[in-house]
Protein backbone atom coordinates (compact mmCIF):
# COMPACT_ATOMS: atom_id res chain seq x y z
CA UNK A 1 96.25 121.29 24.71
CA UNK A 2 99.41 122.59 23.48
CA UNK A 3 100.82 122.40 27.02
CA UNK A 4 99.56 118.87 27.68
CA UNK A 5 101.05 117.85 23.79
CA UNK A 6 105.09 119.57 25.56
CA UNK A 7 104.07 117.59 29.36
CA UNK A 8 103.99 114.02 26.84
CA UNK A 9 107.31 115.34 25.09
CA UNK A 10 109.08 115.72 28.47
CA UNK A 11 107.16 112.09 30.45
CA UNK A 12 108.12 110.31 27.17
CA UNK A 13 111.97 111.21 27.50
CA UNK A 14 111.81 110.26 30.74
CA UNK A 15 112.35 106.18 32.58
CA UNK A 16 110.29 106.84 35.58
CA UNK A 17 106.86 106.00 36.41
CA UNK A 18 103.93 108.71 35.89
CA UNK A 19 100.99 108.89 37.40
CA UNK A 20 97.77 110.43 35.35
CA UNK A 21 94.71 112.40 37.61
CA UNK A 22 91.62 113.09 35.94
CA UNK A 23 87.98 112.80 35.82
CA UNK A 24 86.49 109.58 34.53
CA UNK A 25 86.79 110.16 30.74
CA UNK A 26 88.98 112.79 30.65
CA UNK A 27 91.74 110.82 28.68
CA UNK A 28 94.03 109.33 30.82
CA UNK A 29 94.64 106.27 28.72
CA UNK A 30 95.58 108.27 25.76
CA UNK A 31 97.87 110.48 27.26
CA UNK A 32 99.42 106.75 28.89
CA UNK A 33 99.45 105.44 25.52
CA UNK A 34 101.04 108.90 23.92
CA UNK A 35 104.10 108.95 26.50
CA UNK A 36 104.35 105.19 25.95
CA UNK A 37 104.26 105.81 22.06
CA UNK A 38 106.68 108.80 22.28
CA UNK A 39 109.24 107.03 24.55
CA UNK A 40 111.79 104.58 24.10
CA UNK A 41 109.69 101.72 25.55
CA UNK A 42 107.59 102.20 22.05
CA UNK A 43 108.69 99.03 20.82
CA UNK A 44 107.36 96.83 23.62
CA UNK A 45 104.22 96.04 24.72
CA UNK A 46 101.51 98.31 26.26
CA UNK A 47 99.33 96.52 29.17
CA UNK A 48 96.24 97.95 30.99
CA UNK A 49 94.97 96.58 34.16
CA UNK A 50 91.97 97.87 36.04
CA UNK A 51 92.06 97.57 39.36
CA UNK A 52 88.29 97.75 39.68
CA UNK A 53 88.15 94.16 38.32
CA UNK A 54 90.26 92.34 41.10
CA UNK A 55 90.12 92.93 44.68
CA UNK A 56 93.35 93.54 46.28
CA UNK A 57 94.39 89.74 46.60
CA UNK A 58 94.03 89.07 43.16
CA UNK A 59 95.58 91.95 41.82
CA UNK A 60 98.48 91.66 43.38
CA UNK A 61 98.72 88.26 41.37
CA UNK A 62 97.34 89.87 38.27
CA UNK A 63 100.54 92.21 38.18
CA UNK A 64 103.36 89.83 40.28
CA UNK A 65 101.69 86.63 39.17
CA UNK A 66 101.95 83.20 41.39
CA UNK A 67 104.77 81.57 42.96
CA UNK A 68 104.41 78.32 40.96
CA UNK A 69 105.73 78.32 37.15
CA UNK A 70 102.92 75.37 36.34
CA UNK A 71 100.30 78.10 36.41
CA UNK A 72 99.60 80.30 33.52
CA UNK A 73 100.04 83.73 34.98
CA UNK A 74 103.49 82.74 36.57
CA UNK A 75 105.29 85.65 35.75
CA UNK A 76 102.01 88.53 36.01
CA UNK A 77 101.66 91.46 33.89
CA UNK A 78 104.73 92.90 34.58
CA UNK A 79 106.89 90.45 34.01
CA UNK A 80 105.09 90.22 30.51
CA UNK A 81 105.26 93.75 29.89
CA UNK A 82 109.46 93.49 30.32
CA UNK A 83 110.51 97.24 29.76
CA UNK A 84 106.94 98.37 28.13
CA UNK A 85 104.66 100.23 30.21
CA UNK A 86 101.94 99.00 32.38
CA UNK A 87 98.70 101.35 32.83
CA UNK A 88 96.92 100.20 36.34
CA UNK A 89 93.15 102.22 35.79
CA UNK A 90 91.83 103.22 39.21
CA UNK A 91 94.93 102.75 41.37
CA UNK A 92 93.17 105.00 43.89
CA UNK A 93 90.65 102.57 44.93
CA UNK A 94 92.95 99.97 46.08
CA UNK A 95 94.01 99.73 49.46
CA UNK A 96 97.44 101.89 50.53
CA UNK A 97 98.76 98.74 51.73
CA UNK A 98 98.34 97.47 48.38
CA UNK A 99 99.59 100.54 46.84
């Protein structure tokens, strides 16, 4: 554990995207939400998306949102999460083309 505790130290110092392997409940979310918590995005906001609940269509407008300003996801989740860090669960079941 201690070496997972010094991999969050170094991720958190870090402005790049991460990407978390592990077994279904192994604790991927809480090592997101440690780096997220121990880097300099702490102040702004933490979103999770699962991928599992949209198919590819709609998750592409879950995260990039629509083209039209009139419709309540306009901007997606990562224009909402400006600068914070976005957590897509189960990336690996959505089509490379998608990825």
């Amino acid at each position: 554990m201690q070496e997972v505790y010094k991999g969050i130290g170094r991720l958190a110092s870090l402005a790049s995207p991460v990407l978390i392997e592990g077994e279904v409940g192994t604790g991927k979310e809480m090592i997101a939400r440690a780096i997220h918590l121990h880097g300099s995005s702490k102040n702004k906001p933490f979103y999770k998306v699962s991928s599992e609940d949209f198919d590819d269509e709609h998750l592409l407008v879950e995260l990039f949102g629509t083209s039209s300003s009139l419709e309540s996801n306009a901007g997606g989740q990562l224009a909402e999460c400006d600068g914070g860090t976005l957590l897509i669960e189960e990336i690996s079941g959505v089509s490379l083309a998608t990825q």
